[in-house]
Protein backbone atom coordinates (compact mmCIF):
# COMPACT_ATOMS: atom_id res chain seq x y z
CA UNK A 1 124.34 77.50 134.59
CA UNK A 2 122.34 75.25 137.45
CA UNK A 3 124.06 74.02 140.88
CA UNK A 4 125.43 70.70 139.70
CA UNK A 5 124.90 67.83 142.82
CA UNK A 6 127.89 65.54 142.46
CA UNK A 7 127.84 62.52 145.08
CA UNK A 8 130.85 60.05 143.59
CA UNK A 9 134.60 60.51 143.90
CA UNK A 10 134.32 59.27 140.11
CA UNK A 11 132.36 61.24 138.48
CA UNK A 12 133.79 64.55 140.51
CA UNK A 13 137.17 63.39 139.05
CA UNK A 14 135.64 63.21 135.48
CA UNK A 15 134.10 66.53 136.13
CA UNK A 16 136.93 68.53 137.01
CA UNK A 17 139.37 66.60 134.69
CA UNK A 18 137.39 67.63 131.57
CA UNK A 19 136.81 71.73 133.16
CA UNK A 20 140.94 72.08 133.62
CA UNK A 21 141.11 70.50 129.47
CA UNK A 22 139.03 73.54 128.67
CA UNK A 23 141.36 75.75 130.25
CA UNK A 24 139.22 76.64 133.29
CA UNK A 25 140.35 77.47 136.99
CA UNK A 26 139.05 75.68 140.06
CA UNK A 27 138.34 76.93 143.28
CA UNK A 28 137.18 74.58 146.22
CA UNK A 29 135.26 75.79 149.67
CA UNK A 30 135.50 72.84 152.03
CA UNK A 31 132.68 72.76 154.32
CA UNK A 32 130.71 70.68 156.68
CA UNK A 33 127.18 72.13 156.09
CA UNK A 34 125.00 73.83 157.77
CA UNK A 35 126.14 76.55 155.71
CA UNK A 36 126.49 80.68 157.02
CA UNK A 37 127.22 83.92 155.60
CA UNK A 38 130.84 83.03 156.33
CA UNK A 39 130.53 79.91 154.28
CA UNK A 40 129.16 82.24 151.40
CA UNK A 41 131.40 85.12 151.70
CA UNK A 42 134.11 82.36 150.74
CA UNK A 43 132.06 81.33 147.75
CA UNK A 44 131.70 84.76 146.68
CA UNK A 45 135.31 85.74 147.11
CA UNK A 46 136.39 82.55 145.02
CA UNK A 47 133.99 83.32 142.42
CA UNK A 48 135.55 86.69 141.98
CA UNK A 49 138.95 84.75 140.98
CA UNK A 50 138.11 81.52 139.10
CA UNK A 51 135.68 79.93 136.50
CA UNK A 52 134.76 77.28 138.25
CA UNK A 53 134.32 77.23 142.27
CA UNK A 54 133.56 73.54 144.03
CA UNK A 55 131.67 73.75 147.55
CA UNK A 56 131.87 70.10 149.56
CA UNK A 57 130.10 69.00 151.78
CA UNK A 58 130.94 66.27 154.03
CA UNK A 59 130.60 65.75 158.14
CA UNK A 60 134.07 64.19 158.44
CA UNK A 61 133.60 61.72 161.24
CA UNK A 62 137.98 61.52 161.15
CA UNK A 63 137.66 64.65 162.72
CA UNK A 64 135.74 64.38 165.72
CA UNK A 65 136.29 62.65 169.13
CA UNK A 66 134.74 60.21 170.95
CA UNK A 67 133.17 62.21 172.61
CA UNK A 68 132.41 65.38 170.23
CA UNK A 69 129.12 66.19 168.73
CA UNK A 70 129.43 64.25 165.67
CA UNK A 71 125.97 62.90 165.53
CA UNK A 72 124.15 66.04 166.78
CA UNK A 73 125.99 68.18 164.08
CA UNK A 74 123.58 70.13 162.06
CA UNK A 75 122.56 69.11 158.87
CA UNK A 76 120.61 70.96 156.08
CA UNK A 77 121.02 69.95 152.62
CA UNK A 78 118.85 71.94 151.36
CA UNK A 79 119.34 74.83 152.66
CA UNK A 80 122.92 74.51 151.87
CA UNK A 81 122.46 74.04 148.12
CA UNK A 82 120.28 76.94 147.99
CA UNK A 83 123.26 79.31 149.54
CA UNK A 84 125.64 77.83 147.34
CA UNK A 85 123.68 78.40 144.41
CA UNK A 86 122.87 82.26 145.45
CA UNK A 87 126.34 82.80 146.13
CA UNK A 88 127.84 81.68 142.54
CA UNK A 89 129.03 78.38 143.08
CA UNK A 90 128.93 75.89 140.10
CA UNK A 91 129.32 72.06 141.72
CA UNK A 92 128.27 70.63 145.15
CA UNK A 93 130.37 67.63 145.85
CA UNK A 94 128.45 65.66 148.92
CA UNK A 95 130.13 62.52 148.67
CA UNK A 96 128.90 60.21 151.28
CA UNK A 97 130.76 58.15 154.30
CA UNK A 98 131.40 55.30 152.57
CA UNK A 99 132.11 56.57 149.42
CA UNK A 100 135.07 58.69 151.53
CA UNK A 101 136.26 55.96 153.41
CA UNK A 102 135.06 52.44 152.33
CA UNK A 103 135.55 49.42 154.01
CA UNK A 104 139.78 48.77 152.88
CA UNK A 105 140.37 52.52 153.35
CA UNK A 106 143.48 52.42 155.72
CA UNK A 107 145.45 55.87 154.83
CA UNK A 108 145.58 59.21 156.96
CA UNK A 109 147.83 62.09 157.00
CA UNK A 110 149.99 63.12 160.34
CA UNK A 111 150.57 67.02 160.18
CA UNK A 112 153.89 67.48 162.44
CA UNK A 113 154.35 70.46 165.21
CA UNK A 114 151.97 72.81 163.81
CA UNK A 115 148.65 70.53 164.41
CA UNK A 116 150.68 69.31 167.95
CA UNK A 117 149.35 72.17 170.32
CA UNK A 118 145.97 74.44 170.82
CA UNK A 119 143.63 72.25 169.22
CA UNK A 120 145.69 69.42 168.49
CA UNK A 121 145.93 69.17 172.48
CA UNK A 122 142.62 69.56 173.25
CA UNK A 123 141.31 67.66 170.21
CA UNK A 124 143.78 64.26 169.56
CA UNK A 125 143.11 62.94 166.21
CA UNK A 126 141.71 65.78 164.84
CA UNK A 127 144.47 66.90 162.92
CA UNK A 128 144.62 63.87 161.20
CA UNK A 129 141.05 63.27 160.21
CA UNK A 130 141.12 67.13 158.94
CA UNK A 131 144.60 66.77 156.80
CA UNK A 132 143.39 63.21 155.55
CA UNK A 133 139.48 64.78 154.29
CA UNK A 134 141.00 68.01 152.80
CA UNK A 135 143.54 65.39 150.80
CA UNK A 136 140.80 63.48 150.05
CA UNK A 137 138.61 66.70 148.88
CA UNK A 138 141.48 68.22 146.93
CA UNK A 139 141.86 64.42 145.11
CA UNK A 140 138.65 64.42 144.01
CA UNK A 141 137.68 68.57 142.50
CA UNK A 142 141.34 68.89 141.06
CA UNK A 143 141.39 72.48 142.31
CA UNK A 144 143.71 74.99 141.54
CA UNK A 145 142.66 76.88 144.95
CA UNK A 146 141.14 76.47 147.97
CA UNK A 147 139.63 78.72 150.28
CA UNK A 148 139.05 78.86 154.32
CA UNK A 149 138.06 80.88 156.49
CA UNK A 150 140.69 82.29 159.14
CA UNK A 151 138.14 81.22 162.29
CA UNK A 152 139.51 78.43 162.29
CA UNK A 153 143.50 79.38 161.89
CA UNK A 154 145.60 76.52 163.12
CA UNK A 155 143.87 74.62 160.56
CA UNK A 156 144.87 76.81 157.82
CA UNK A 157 148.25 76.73 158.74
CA UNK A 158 147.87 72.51 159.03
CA UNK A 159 146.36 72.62 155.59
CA UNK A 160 149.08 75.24 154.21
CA UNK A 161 151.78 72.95 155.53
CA UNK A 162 150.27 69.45 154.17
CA UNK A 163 149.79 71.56 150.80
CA UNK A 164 153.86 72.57 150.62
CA UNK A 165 155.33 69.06 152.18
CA UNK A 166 153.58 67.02 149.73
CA UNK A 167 153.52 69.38 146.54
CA UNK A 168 149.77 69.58 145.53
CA UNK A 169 150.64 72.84 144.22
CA UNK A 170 147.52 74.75 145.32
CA UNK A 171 146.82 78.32 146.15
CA UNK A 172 145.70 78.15 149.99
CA UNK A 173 143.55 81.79 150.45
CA UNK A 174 142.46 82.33 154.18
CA UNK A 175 139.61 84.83 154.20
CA UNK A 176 138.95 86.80 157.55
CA UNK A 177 136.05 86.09 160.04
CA UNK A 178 132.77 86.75 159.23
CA UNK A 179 130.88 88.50 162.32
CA UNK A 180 127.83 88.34 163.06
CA UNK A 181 126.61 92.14 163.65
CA UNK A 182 127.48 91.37 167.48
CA UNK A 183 131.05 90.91 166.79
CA UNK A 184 130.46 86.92 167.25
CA UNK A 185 132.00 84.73 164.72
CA UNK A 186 129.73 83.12 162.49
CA UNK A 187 129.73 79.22 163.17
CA UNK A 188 127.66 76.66 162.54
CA UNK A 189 127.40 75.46 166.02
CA UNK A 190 126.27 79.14 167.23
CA UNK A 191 122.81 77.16 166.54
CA UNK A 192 123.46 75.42 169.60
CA UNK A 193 124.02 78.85 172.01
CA UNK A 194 120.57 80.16 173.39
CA UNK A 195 119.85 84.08 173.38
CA UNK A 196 121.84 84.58 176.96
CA UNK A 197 124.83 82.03 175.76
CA UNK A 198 124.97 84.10 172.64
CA UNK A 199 125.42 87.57 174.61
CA UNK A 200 127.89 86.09 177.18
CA UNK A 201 129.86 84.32 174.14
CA UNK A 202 130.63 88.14 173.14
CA UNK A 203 133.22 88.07 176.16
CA UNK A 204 135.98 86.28 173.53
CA UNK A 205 136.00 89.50 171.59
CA UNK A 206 136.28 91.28 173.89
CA UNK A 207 139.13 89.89 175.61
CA UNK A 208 140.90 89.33 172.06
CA UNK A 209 140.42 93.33 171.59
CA UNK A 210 141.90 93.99 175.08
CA UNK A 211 144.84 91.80 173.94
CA UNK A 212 145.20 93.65 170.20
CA UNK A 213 145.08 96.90 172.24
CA UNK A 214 147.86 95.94 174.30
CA UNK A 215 149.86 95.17 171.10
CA UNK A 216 149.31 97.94 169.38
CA UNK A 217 150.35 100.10 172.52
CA UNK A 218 153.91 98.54 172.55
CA UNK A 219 153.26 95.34 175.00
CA UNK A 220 155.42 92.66 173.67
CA UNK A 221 155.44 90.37 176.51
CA UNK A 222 153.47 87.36 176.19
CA UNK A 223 152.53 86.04 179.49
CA UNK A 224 150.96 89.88 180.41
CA UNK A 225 149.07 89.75 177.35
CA UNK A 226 147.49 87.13 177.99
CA UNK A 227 146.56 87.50 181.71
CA UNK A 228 145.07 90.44 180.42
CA UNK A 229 142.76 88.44 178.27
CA UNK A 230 141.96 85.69 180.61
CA UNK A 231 140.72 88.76 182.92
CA UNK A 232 138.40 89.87 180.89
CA UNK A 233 137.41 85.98 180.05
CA UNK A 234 136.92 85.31 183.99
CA UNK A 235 134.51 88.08 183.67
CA UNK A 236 132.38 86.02 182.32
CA UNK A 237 131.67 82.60 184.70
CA UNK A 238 129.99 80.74 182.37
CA UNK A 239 132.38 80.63 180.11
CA UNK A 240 135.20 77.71 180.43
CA UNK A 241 138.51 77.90 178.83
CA UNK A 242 140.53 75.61 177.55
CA UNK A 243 143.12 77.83 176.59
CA UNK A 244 143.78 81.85 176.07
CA UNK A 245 147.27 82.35 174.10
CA UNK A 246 149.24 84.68 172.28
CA UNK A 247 151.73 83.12 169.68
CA UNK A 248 153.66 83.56 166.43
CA UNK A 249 150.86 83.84 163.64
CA UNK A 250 153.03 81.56 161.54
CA UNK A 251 154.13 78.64 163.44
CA UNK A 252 152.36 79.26 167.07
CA UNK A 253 154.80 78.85 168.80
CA UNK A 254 155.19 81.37 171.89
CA UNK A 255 158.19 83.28 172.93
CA UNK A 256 158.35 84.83 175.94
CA UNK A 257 158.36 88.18 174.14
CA UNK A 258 157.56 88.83 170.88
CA UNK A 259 159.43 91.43 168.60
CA UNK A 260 158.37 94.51 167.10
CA UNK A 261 158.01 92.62 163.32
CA UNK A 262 156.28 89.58 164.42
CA UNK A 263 152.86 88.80 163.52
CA UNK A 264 151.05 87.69 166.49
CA UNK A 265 147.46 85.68 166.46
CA UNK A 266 145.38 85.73 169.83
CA UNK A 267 143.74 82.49 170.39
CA UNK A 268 140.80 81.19 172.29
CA UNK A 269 138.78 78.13 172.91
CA UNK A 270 136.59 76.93 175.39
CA UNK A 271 132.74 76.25 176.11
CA UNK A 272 129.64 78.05 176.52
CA UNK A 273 127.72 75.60 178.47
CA UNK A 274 127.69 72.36 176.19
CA UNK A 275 129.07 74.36 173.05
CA UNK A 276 132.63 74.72 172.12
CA UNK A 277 133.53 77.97 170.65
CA UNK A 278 136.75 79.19 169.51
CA UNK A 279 137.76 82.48 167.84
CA UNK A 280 141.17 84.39 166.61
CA UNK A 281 142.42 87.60 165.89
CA UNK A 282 145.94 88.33 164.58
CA UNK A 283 148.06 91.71 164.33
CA UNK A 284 150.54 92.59 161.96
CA UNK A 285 153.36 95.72 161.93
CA UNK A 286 152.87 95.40 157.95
């Protein structure tokens, strides 16, 4: 069976209404474009489970500030069908802005305390643009699943909560970060890092290594985990945090000392020169 293109809310409706009458399961991969090996390895791992897996693409503009990189965010089509294809998937939905959000459109979704701190500090608004294109998404391919990558973590857990508050009964996998063979995680903004940005941008695993070693070695208490972190960050000068945290890995919040059955996610954001990176890693007594 051949990549099927779908552009209309409609017909991607029509589509998926008439695959779950057959009996089929749906999987959809959300993306932006620009597709990676991360963006396939979530293809690949929904293919393994369903009949049918959707990939979208759409450059939410909902999502991004004022003053974000909307308009320079890479774009490749092409490219990005060909990956999709290679890696199993079925339909392309690549609706476009106005068939998203049309003139009238006046509904978004506000995530509560989850989507409030790390990103949702740095980023205001984004939150909302992200909970209102995945309802949007999940509207239109009907899926029975949905897969993300855990790069970008808060999100998942914005996207799980949205999910169980408004009971869309979906299956909400997070798959773990793709590396490239540095140890960087794969993004589609790493396009944006030249060759010396890309070996100084290795400094976030680094420090989020020093900070799992600590927690595997008995160190509990937040703040010293993270000072230990931001050292190894302030190693690196050209690198400018925004923040460098240790919290709960299911409702990031962050005690002053965690206990010995918590499950703890190490978080970091800032730039590399003109490019925002963030990256994750969590740890788990289980």
């Amino acid at each position: 069976m051949s990549l099927n293109v779908i552009q209309s809310i409609s017909d991607m409706q029509s589509i998926s209404n008439a695959l779950r009458k057959e009996g089929k399961s749906i999987a959809c991969v959300p993306t932006m474009g620009y597709l990676h090996e991360g963006h396939a390895s979530l293809i690949r791992e929904a293919v393994k489970h369903h009949d049918i897996v959707i990939t979208t693409i759409f450059v939410n503009p909902l999502q991004f500030g004022p003053k974000e990189d909307f308009e320079r965010y890479p774009r490749d089509p092409e490219r990005d069908i060909a990956i999709i294809s290679a890696a199993g998937g079925k339909y392309v939905f690549i609706p476009s802005i106005d068939e998203m959000y049309p003139p009238e459109f006046q509904t978004t979704i506000s995530i509560g305390n989850i989507s409030k701190s790390f990103e949702g500090l740095y980023r205001p608004g984004h939150f909302e643009g992200v909970a209102t294109v995945v309802a949007k998404l999940f509207a239109a391919t009907k899926p029975d699943a949905a897969y993300f990558g855990q790069k970008d973590y808060q999100q998942t857990l914005v996207i799980k909560q949205m999910v169980k508050d408004l009971n869309m009964g979906i299956d909400i996998q997070v798959i773990p970060t793709l590396r490239e063979s540095t140890g960087l995680a794969m993004s589609s903004r790493n396009v944006y890092l030249s060759p010396e940005e890309k070996k100084s941008a290795l400094v976030l695993q680094s420090a989020l290594q020093t900070g799992l070693s600590l927690i595997r070695d008995g160190n509990r208490r937040r703040i010293s985990i993270e000072e230990s972190m931001k050292d190894i960050l302030a190693g690196c000068p050209e690198f400018e945090i925004q923040y460098c945290n240790a919290a709960l890995g299911d409702t990031l919040e962050m005690p002053d000392e965690f206990s010995e059955t918590d499950q703890i996610v190490l978080l970091i954001a800032g730039f590399m020169g003109k490019t925002r990176l963030i990256d994750n890693m969590t740890w788990s007594s289980k």
